[in-house]
N, C-alpha and C. Protein backbone atom coordinates (compact mmCIF):
# COMPACT_ATOMS: atom_id res chain seq x y z
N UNK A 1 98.38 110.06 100.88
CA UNK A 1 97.51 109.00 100.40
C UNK A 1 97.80 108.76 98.94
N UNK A 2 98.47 107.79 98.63
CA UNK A 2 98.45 106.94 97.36
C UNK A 2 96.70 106.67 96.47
N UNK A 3 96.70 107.54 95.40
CA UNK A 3 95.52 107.74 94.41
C UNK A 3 95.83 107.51 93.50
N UNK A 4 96.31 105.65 92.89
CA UNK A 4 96.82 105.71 91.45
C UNK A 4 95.65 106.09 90.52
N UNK A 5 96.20 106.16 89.32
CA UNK A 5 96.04 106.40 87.93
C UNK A 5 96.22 105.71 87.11
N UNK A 6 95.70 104.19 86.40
CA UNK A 6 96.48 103.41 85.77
C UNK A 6 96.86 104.13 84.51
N UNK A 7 98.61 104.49 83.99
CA UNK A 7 98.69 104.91 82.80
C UNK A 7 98.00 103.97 81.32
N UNK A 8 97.85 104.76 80.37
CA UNK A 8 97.32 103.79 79.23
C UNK A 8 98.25 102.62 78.68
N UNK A 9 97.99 101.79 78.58
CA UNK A 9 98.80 100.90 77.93
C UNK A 9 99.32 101.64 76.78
N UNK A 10 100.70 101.22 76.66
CA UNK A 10 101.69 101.20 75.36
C UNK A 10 102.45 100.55 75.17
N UNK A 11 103.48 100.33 74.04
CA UNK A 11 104.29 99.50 73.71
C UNK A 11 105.31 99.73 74.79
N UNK A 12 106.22 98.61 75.41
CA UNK A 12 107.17 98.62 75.93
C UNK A 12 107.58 97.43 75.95
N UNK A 13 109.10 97.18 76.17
CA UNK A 13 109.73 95.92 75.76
C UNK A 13 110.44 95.03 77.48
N UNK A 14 110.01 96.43 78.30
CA UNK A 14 110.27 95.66 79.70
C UNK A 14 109.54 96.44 80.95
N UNK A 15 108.60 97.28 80.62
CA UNK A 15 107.80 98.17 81.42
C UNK A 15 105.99 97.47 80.95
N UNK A 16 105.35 96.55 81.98
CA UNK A 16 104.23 95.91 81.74
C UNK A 16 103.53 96.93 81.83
N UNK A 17 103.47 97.88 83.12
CA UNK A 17 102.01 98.82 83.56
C UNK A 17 102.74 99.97 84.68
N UNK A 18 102.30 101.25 84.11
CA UNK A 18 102.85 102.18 85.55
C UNK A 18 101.42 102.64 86.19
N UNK A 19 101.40 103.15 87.61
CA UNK A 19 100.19 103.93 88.05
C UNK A 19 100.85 104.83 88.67
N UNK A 20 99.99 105.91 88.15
CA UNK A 20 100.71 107.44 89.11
C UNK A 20 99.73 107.77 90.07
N UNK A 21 100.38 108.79 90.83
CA UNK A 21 99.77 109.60 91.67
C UNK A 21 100.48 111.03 91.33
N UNK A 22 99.55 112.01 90.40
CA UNK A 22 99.95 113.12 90.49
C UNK A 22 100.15 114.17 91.05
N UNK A 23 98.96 114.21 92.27
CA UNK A 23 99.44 115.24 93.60
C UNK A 23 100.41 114.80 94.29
N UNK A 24 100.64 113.39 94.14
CA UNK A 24 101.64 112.93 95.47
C UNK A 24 103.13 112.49 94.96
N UNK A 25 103.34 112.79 93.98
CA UNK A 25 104.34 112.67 93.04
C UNK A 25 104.95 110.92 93.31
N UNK A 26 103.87 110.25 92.83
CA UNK A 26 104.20 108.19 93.69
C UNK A 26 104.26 108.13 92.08
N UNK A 27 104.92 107.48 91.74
CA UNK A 27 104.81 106.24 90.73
C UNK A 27 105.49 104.96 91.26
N UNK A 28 104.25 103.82 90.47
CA UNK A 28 104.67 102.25 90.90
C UNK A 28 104.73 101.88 89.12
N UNK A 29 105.50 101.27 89.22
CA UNK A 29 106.10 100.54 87.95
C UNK A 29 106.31 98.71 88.03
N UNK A 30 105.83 98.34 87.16
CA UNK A 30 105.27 96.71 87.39
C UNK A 30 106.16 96.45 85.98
N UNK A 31 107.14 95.74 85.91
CA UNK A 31 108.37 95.65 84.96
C UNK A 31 107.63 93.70 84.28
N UNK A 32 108.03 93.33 83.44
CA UNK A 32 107.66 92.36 82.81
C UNK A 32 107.88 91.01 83.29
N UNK A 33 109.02 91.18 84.12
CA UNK A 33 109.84 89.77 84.80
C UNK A 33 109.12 89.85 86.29
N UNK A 34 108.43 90.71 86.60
CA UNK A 34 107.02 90.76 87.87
C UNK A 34 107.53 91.35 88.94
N UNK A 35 108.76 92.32 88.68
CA UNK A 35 109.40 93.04 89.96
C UNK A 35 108.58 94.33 89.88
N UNK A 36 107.97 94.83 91.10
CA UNK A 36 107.59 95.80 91.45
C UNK A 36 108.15 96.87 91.99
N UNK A 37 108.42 98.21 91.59
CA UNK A 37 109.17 99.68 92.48
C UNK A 37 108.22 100.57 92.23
N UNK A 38 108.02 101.23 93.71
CA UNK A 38 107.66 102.57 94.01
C UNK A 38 108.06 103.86 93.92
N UNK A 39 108.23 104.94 93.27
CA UNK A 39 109.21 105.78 93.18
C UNK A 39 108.30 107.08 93.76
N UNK A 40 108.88 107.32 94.93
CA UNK A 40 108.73 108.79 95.56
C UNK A 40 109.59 110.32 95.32
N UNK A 41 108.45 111.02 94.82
CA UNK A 41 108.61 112.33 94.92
C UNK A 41 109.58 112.54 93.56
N UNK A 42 108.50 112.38 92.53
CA UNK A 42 108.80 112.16 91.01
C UNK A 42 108.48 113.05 90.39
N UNK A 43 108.96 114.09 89.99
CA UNK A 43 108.44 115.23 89.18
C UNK A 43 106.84 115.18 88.79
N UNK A 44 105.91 116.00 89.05
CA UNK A 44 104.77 116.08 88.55
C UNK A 44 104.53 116.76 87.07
N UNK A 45 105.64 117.28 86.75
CA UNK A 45 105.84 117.49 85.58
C UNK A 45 105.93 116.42 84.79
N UNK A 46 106.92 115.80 84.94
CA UNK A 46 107.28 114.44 84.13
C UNK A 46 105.93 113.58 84.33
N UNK A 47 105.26 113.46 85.14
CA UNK A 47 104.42 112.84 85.28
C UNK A 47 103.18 112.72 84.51
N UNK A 48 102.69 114.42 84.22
CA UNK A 48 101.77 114.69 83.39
C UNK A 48 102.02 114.22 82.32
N UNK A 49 103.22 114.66 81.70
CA UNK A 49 103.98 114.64 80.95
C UNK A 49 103.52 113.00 80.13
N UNK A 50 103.81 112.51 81.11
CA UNK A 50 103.56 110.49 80.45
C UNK A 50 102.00 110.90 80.36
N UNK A 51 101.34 111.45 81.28
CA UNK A 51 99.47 111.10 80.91
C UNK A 51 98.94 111.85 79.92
N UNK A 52 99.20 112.61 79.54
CA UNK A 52 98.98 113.47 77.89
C UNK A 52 99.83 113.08 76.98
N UNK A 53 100.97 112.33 77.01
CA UNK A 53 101.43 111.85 75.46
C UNK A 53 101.41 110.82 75.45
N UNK A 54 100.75 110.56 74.68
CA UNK A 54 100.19 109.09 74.60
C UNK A 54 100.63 108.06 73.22
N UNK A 55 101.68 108.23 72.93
CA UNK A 55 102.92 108.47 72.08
C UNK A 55 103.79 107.90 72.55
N UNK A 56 104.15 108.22 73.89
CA UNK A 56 105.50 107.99 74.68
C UNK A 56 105.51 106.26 75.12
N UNK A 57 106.58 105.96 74.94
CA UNK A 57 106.75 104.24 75.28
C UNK A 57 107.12 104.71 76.77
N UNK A 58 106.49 103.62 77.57
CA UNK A 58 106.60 103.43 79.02
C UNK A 58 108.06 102.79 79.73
N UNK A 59 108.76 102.35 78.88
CA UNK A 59 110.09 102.56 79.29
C UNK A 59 111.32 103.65 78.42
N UNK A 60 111.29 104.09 78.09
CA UNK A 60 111.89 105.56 77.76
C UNK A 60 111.43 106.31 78.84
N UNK A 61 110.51 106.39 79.40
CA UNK A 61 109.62 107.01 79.79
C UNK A 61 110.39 106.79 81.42
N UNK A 62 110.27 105.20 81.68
CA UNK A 62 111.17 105.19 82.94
C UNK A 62 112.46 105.53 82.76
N UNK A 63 112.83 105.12 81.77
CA UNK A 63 114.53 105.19 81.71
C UNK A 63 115.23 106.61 81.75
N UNK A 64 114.24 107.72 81.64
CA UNK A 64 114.29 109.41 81.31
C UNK A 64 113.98 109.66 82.50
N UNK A 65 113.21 109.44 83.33
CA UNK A 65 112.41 109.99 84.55
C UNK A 65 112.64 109.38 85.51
N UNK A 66 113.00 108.10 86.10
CA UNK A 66 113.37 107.64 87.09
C UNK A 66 114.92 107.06 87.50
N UNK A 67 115.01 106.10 86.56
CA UNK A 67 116.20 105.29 86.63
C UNK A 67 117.61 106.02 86.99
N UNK A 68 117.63 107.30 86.37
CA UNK A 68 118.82 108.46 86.66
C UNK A 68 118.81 109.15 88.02
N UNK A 69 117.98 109.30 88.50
CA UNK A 69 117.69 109.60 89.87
C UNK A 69 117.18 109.42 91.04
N UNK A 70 116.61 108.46 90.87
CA UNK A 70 115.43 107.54 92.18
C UNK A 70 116.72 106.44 92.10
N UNK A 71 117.45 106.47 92.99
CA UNK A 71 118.64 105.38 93.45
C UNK A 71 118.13 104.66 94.74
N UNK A 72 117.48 105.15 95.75
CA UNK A 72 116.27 103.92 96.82
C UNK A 72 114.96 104.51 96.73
N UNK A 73 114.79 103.60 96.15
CA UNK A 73 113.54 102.94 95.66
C UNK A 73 112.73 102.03 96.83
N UNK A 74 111.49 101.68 96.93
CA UNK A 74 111.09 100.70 97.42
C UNK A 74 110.86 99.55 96.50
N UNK A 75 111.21 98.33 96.98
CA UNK A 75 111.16 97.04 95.48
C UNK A 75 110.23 96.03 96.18
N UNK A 76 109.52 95.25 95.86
CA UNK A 76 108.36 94.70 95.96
C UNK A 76 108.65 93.42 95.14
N UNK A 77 109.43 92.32 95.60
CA UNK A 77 109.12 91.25 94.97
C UNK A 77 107.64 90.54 94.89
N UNK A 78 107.89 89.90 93.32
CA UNK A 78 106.48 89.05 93.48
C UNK A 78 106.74 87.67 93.67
């Protein structure tokens, strides 16, 4: 069961909004140009990781934690 989390807003230059799910290791990522991806079974480490530093830009953030290793993805046009 998908239980997002909306992360806090921060600066990012192509990452609009992420929501996690930390037991279920889901992140959905809502990118600026309105493409939507789901990323399964995402470190819960990394995960926390974004919800206590609140510091961290939300695309570094993808570009460190997903993009290198989540190669299928689910994508969600809008």
């Amino acid at each position: 069961m998908f239980l997002p989390m909306l992360v806090s807003p921060r600066s990012s230059s192509c990452v609009e909004n992420i929501a996690v799910d930390l037991l279920g290791g889901v992140v959905s990522v809502i990118y600026h140009n309105g493409s939507q991806f789901r990323y399964e079974n995402v470190s819960r480490r990394a995960i926390l990781n974004l919800i206590l530093n609140k510091n961290m830009s939300l695309g570094f953030w993808v570009n460190e934690n997903l993009l290198p290793y989540y190669k299928n993805v689910a994508c969600y046009a809008s």
